[in-house]
N, C-alpha and C. Protein backbone atom coordinates (compact mmCIF):
# COMPACT_ATOMS: atom_id res chain seq x y z
N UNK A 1 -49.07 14.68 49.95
CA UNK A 1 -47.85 13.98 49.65
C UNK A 1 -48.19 12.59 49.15
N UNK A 2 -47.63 12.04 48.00
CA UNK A 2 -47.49 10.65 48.05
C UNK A 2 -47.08 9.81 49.19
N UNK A 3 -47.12 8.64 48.68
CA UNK A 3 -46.08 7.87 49.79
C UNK A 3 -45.05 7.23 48.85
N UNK A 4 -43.71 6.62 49.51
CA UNK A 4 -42.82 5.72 48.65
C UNK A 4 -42.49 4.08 49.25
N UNK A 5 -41.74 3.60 49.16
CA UNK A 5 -41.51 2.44 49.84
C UNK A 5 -40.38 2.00 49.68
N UNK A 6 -39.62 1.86 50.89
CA UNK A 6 -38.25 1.98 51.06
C UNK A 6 -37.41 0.90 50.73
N UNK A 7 -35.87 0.55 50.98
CA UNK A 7 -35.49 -0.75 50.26
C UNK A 7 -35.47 -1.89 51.45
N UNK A 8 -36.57 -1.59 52.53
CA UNK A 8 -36.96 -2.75 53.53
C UNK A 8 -38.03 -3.60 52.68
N UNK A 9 -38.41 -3.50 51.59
CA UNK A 9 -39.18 -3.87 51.51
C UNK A 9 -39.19 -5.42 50.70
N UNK A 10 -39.99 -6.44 51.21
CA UNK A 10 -39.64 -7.85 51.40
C UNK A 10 -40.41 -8.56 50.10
N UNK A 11 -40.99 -7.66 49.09
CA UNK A 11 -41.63 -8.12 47.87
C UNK A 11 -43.14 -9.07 48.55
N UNK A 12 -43.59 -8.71 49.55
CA UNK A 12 -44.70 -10.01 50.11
C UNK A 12 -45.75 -10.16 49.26
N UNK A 13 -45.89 -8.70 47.97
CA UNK A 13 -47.62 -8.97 47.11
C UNK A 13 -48.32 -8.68 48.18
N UNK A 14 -48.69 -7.74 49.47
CA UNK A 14 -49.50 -7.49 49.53
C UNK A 14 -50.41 -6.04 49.48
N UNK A 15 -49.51 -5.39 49.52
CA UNK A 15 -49.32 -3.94 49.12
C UNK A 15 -50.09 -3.67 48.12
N UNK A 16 -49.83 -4.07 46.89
CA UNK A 16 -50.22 -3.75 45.40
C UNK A 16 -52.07 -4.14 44.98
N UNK A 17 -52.40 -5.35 45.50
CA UNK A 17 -53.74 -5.18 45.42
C UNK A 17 -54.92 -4.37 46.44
N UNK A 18 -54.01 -3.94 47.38
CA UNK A 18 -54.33 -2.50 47.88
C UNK A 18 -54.53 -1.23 47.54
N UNK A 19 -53.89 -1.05 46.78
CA UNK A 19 -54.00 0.26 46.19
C UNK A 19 -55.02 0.57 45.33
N UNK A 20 -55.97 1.64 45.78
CA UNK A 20 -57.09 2.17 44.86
C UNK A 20 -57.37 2.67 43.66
N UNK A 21 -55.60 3.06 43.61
CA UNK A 21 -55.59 3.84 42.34
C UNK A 21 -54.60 3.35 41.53
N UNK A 22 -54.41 1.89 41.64
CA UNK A 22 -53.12 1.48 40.74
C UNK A 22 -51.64 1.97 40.63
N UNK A 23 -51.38 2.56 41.98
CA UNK A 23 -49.91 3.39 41.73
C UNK A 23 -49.22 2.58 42.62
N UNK A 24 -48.98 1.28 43.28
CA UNK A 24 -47.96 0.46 43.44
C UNK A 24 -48.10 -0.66 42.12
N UNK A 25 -46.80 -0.63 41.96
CA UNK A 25 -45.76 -1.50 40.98
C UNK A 25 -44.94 -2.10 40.96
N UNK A 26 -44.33 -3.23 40.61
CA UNK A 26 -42.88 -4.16 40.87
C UNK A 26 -42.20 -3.45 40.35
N UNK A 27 -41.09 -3.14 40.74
CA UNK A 27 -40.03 -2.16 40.15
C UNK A 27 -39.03 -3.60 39.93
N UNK A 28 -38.13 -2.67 39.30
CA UNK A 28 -36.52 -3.98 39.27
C UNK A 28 -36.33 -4.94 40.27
N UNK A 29 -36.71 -4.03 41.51
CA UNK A 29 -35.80 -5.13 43.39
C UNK A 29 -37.01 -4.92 43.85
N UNK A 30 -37.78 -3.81 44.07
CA UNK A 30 -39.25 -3.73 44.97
C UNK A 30 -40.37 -3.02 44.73
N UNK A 31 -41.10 -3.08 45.10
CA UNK A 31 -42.63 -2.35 44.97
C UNK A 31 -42.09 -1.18 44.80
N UNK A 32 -42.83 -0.12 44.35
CA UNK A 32 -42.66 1.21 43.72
C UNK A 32 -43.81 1.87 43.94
N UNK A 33 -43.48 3.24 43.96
CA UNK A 33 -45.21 3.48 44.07
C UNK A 33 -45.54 4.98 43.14
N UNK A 34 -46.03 5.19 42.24
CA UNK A 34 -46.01 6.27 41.03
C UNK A 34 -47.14 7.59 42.02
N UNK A 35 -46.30 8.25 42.31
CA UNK A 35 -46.62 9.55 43.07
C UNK A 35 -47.33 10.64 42.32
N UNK A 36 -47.81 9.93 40.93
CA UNK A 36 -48.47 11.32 40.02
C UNK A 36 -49.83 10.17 40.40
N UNK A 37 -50.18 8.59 41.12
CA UNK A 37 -51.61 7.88 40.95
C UNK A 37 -51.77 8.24 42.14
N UNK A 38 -50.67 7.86 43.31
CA UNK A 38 -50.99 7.93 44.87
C UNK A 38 -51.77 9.21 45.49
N UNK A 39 -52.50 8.91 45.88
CA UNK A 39 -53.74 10.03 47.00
C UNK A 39 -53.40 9.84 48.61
N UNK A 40 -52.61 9.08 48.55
CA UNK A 40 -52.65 8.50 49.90
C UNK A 40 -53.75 8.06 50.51
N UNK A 41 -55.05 7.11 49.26
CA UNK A 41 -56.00 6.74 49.66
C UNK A 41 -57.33 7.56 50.19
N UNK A 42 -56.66 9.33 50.04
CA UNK A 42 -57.72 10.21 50.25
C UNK A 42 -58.57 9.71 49.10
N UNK A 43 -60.05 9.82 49.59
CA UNK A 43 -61.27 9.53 48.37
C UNK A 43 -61.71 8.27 48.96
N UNK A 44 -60.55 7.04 48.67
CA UNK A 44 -61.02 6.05 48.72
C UNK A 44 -61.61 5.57 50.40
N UNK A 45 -60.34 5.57 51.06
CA UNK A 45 -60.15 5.37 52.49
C UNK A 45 -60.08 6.35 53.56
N UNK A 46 -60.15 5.73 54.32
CA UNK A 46 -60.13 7.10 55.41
C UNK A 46 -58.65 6.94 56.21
N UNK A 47 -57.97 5.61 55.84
CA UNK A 47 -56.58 5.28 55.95
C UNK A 47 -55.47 5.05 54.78
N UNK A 48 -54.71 4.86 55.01
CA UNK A 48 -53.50 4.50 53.78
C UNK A 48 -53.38 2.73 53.63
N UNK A 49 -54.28 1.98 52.51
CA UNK A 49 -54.31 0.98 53.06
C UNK A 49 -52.89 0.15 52.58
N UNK A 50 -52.12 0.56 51.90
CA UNK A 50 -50.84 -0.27 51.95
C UNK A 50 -49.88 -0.38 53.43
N UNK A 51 -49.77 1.07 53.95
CA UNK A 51 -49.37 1.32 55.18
C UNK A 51 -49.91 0.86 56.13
N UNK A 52 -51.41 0.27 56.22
CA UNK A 52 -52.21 -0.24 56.84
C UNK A 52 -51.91 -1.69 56.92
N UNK A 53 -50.83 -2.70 55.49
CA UNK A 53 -51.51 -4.30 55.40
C UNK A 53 -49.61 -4.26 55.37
N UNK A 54 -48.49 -3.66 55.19
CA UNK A 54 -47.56 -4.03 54.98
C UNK A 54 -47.03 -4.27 56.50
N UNK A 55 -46.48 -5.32 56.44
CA UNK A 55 -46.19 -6.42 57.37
C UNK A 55 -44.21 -5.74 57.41
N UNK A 56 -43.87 -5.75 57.13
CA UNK A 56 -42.39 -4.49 57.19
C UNK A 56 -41.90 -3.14 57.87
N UNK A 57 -43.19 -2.74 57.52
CA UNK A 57 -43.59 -0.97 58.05
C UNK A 57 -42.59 -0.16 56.88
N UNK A 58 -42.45 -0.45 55.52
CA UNK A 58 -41.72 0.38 54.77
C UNK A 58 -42.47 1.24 54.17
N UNK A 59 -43.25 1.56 54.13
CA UNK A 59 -43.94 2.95 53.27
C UNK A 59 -44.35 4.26 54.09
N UNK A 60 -43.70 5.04 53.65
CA UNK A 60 -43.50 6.48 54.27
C UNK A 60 -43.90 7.62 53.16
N UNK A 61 -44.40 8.79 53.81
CA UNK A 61 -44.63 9.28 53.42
C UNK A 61 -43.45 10.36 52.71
N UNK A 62 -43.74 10.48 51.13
CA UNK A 62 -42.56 10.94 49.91
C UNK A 62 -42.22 12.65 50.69
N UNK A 63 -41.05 13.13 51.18
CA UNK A 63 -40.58 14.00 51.29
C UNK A 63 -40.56 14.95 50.13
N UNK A 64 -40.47 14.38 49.02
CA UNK A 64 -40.49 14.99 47.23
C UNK A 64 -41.36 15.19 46.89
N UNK A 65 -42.08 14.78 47.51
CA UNK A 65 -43.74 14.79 46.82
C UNK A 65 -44.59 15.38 47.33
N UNK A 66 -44.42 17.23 48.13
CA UNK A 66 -45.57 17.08 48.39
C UNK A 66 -46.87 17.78 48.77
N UNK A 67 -48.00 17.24 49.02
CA UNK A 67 -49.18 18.21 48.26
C UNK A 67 -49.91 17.81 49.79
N UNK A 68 -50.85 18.77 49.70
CA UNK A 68 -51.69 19.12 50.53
C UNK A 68 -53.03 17.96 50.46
N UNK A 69 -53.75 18.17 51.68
CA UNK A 69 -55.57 16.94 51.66
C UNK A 69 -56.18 18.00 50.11
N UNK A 70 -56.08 18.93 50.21
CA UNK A 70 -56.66 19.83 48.92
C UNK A 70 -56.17 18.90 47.66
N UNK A 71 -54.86 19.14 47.35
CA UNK A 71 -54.12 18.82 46.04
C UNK A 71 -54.54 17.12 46.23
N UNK A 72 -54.34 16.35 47.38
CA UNK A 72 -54.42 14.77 47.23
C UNK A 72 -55.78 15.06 46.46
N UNK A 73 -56.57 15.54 47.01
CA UNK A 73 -58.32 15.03 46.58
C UNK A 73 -58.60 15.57 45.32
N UNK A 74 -57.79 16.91 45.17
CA UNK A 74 -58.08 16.81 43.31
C UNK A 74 -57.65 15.54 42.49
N UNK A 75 -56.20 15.25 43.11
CA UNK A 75 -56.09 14.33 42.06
C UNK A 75 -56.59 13.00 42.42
N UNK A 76 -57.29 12.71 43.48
CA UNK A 76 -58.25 11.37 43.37
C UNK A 76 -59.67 11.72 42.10
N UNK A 77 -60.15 13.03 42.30
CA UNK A 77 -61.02 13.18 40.88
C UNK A 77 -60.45 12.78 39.91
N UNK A 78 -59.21 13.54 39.71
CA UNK A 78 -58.81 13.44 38.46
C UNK A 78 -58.70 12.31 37.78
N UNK A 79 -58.32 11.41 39.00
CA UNK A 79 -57.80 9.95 39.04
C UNK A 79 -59.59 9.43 38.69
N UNK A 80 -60.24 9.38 39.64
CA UNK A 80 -61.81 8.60 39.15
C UNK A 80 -62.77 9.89 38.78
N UNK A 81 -62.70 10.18 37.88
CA UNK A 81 -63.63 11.25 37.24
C UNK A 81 -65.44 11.09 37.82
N UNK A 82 -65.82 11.42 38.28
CA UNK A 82 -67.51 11.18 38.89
C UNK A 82 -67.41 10.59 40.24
N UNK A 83 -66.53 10.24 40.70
CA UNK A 83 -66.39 9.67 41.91
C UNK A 83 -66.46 10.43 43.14
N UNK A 84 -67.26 9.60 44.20
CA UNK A 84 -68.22 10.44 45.06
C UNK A 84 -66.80 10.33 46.43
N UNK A 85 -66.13 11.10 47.01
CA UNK A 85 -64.95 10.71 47.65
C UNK A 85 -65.57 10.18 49.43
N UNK A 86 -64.87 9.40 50.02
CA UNK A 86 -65.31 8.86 50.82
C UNK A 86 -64.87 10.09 51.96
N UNK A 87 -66.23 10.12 52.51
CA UNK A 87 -66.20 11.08 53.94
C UNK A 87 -66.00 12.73 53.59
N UNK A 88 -66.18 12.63 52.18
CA UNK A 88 -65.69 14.45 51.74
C UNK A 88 -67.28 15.22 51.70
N UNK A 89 -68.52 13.94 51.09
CA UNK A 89 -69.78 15.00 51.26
C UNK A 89 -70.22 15.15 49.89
N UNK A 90 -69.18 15.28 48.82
CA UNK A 90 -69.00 15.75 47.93
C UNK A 90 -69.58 14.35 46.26
């Protein structure tokens, strides 16, 4: 599953230079988060690090969105092509 981020959310900037794969964004009113980049940090982290630094607690995991540790980790390849995923071996 992706994650999204709800309309608690307080614009703080810290969220966005978190993200590994470039899928949080300023939307119109708040951070956004593009659910075709999000891995939920599978590959990179062994946590979700926006969910990890947001000071709110608004990012949840996308009900619409959702895919399996299988489907996240393809698309972290897909996302970094050669990339060695963290804790996968691989």
């Amino acid at each position: 599953m992706a994650l999204f981020i709800t309309d608690q959310c307080i614009n703080c900037d810290v969220c966005e230079p978190e993200c590994p794969n470039d899928a949080i964004y300023q939307g119109e009113e708040i951070y956004e988060i593009d659910a075709a980049r999000c891995t939920e940090c599978i590959g990179h982290f062994t946590t979700q690090q926006c969910v990890d630094i947001c000071p709110v607690e608004c990012i949840f995991v996308d009900p619409d969105h959702e895919e399996s540790q299988n489907e996240l980790l393809e698309k972290f390849h897909r996302i970094n092509p050669g990339a060695i995923a963290v804790g996968s071996g691989d």
